[in-house]
N, C-alpha and C. Protein backbone atom coordinates (compact mmCIF):
# COMPACT_ATOMS: atom_id res chain seq x y z
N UNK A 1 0.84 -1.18 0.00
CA UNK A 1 0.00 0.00 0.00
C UNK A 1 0.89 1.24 0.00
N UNK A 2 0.75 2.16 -0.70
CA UNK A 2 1.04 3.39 -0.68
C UNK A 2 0.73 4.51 -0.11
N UNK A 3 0.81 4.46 1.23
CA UNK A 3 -0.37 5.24 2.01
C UNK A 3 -1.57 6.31 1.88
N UNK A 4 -2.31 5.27 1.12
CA UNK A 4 -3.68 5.74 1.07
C UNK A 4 -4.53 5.59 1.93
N UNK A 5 -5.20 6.51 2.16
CA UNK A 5 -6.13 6.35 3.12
C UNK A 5 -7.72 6.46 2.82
N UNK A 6 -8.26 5.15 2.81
CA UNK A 6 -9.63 4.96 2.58
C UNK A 6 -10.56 5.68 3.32
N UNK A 7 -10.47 6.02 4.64
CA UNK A 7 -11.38 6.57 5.73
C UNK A 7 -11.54 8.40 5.18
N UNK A 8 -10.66 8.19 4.42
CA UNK A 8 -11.00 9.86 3.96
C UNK A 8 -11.18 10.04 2.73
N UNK A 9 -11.87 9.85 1.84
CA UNK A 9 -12.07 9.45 0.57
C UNK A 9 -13.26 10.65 0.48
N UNK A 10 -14.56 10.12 1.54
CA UNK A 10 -15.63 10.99 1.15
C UNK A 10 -15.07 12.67 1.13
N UNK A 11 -14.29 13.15 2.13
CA UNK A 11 -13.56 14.60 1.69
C UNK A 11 -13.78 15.19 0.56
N UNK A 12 -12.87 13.94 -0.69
CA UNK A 12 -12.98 14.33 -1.85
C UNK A 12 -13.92 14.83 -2.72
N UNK A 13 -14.81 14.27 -2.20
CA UNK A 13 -16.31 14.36 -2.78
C UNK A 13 -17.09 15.09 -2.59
N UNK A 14 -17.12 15.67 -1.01
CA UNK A 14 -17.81 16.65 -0.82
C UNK A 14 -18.82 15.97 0.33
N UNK A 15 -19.73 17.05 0.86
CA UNK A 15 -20.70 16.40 2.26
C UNK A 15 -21.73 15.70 1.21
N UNK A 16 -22.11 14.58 1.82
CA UNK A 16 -23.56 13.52 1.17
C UNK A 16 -24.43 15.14 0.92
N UNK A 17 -25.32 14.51 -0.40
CA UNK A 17 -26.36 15.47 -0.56
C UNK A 17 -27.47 15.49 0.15
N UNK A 18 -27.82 14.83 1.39
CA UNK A 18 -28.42 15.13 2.20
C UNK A 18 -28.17 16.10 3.40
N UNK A 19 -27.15 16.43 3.56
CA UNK A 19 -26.41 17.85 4.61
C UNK A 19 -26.12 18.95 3.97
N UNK A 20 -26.41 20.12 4.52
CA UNK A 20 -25.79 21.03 4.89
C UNK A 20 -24.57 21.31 5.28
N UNK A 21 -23.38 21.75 4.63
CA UNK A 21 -22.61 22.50 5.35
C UNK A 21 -22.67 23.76 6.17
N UNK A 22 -23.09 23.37 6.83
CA UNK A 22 -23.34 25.03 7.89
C UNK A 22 -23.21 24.44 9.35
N UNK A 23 -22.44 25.05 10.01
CA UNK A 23 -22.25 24.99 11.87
C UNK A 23 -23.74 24.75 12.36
N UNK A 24 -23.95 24.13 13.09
CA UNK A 24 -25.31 24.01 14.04
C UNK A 24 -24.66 25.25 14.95
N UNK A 25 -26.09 25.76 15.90
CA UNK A 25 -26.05 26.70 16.39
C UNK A 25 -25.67 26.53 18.01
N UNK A 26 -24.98 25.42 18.36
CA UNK A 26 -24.84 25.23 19.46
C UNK A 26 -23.72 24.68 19.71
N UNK A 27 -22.91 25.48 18.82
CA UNK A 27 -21.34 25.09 18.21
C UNK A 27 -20.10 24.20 18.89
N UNK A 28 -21.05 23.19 18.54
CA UNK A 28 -20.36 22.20 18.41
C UNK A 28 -19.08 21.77 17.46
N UNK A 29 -19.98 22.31 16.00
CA UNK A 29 -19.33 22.08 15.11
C UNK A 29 -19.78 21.40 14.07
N UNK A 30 -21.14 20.43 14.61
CA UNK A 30 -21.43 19.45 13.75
C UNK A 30 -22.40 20.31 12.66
N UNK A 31 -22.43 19.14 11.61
CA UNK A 31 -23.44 19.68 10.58
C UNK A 31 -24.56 19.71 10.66
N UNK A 32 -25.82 20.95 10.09
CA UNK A 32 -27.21 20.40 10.84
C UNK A 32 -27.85 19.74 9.78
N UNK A 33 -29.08 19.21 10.07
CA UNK A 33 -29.68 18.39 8.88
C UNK A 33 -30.35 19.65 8.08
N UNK A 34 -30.75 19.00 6.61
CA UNK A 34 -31.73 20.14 5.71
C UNK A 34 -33.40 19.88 6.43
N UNK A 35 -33.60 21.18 6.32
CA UNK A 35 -35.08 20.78 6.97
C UNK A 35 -36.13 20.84 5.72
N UNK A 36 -36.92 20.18 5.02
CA UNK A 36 -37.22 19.93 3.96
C UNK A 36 -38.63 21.05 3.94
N UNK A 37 -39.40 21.90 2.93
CA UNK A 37 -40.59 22.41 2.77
C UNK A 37 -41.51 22.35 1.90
N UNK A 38 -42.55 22.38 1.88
CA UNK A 38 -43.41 21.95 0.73
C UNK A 38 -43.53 23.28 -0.06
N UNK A 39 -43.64 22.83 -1.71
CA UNK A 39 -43.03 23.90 -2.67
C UNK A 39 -44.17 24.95 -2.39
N UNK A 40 -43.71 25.94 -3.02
CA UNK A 40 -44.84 27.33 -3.16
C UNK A 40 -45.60 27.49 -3.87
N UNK A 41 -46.83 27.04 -3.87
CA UNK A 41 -47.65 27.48 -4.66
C UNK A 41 -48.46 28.51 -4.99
N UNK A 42 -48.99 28.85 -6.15
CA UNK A 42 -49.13 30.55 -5.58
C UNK A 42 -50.73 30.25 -6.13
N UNK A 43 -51.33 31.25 -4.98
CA UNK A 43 -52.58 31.68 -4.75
C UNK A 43 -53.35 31.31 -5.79
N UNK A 44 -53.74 31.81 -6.67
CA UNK A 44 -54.40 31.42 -7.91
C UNK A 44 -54.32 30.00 -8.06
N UNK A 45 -53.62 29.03 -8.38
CA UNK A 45 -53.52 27.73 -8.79
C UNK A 45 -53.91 27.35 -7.32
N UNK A 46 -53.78 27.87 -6.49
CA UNK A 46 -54.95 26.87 -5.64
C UNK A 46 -56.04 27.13 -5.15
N UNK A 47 -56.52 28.21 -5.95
CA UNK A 47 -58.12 28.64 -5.72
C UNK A 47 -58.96 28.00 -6.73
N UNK A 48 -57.82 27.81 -7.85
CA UNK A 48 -58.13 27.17 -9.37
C UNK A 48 -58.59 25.32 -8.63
N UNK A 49 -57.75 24.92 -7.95
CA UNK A 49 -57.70 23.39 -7.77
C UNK A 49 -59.07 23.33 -7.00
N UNK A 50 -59.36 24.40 -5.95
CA UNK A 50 -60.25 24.20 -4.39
C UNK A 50 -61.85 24.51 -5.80
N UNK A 51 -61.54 24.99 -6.71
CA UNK A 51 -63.02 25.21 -7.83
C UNK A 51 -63.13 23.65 -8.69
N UNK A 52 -62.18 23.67 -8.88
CA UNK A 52 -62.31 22.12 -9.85
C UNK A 52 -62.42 20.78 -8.88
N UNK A 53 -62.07 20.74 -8.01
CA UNK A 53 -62.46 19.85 -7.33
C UNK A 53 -64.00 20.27 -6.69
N UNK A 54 -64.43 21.10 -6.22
CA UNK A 54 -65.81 21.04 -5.97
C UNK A 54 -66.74 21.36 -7.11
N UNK A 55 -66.43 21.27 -8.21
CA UNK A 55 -67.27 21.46 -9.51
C UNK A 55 -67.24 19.99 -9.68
N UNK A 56 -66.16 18.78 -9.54
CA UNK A 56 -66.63 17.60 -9.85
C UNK A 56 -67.25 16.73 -8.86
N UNK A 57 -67.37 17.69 -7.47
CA UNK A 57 -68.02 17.32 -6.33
C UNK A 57 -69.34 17.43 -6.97
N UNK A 58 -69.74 18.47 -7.10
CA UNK A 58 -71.02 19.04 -7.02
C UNK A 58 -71.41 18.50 -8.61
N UNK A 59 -71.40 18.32 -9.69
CA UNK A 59 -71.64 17.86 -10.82
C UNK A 59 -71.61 16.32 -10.91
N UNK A 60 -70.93 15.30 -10.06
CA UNK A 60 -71.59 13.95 -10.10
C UNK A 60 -72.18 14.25 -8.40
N UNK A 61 -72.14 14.47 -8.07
CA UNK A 61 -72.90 14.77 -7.10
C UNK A 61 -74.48 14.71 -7.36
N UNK A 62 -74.79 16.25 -8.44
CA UNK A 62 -75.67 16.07 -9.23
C UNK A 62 -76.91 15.26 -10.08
N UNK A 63 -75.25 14.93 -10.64
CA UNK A 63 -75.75 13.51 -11.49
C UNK A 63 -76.15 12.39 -11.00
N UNK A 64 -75.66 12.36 -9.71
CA UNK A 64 -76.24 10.97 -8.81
C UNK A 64 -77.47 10.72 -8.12
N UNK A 65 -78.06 11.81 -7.80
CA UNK A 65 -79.72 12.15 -7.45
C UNK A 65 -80.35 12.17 -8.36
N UNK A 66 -80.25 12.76 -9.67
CA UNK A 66 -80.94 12.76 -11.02
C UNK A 66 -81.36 13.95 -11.71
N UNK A 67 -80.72 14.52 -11.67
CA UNK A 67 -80.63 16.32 -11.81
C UNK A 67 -79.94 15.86 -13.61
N UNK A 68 -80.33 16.73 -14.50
CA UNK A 68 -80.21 16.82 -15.78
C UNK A 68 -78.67 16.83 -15.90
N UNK A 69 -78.12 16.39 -17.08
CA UNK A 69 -76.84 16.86 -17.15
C UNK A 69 -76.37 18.05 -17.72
N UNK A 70 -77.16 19.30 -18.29
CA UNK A 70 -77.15 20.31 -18.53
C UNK A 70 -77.39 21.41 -17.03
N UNK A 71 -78.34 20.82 -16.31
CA UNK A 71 -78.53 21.61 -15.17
C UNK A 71 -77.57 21.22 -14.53
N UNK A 72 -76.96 20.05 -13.94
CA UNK A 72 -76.08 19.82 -13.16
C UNK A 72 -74.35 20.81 -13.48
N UNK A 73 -74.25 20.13 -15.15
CA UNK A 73 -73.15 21.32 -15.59
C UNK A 73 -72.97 22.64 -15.13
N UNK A 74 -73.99 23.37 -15.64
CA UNK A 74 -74.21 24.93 -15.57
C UNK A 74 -74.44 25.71 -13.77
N UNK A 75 -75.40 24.65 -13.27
CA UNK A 75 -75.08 24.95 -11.49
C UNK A 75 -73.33 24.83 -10.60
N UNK A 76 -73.09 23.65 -11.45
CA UNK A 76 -71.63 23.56 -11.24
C UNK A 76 -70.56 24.14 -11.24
N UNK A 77 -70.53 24.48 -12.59
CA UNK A 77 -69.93 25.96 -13.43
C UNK A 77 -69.97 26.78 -12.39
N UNK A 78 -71.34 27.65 -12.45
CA UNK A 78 -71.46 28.83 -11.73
C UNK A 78 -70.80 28.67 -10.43
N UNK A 79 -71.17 27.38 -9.32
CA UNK A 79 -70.67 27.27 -8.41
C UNK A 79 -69.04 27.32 -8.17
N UNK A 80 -68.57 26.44 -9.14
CA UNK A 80 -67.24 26.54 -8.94
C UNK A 80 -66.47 27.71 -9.31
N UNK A 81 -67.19 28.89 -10.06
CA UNK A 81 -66.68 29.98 -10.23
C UNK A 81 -66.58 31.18 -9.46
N UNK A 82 -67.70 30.96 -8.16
CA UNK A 82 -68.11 31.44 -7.28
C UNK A 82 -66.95 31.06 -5.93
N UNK A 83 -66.94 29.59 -5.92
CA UNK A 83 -66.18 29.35 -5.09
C UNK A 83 -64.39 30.06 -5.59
N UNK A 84 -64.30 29.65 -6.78
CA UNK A 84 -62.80 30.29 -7.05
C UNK A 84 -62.99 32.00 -6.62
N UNK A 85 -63.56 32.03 -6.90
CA UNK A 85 -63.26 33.94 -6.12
C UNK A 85 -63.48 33.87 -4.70
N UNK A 86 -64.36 33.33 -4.18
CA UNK A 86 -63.84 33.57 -2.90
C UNK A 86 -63.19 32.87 -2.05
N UNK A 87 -62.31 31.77 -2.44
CA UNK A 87 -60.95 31.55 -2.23
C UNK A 87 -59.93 32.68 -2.59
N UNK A 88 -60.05 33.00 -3.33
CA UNK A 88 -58.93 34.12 -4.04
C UNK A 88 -59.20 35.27 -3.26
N UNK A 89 -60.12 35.37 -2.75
CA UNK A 89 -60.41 36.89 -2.14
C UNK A 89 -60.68 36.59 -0.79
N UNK A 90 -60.64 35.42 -0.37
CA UNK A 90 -60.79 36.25 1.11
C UNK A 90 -59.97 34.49 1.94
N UNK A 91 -59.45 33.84 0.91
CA UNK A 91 -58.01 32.68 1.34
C UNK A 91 -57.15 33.02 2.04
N UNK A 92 -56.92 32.41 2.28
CA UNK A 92 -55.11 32.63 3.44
C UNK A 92 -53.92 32.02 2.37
């Protein structure tokens, strides 16, 4: 052997892509973990989702009591267009 040293190999490579290089705050020294977040979605596309999902609520919904499929559509519609604004306007 040529004194290589196996125990230090990862160095080369860099920290696993699961860490952070950054000091923990209670300096130790060690590395802290990534704290993971759910992506951003922005306002609109989920006032859009909270309408389309209760338009196919409310439209087999509809359809399952026995309501026309033109009336069921068009109540639907309106509803889910109703609901998208006021998600959008008064959502968190």
């Amino acid at each position: 052997m040529s004194g290589r040293k196996r125990n230090r190999l990862g160095e080369f490579f860099g920290p696993p892509p699961f860490r952070r290089p950054t000091r923990a705050s209670d300096g130790t020294g060690s590395l802290s973990a990534v704290h993971l977040r759910q992506p951003s979605i922005d306002h609109g596309v989920r006032s859009f989702l909270w309408a389309v999902v209760f338009f196919l609520i409310l439209y087999f919904g509809m359809l399952a009591v026995g309501v026309a499929k033109g009336t069921s559509f068009l109540v639907s519609l309106v509803s889910a267009f109703l609901i998208f604004l006021f998600v959008r306007t008064r959502g968190t």
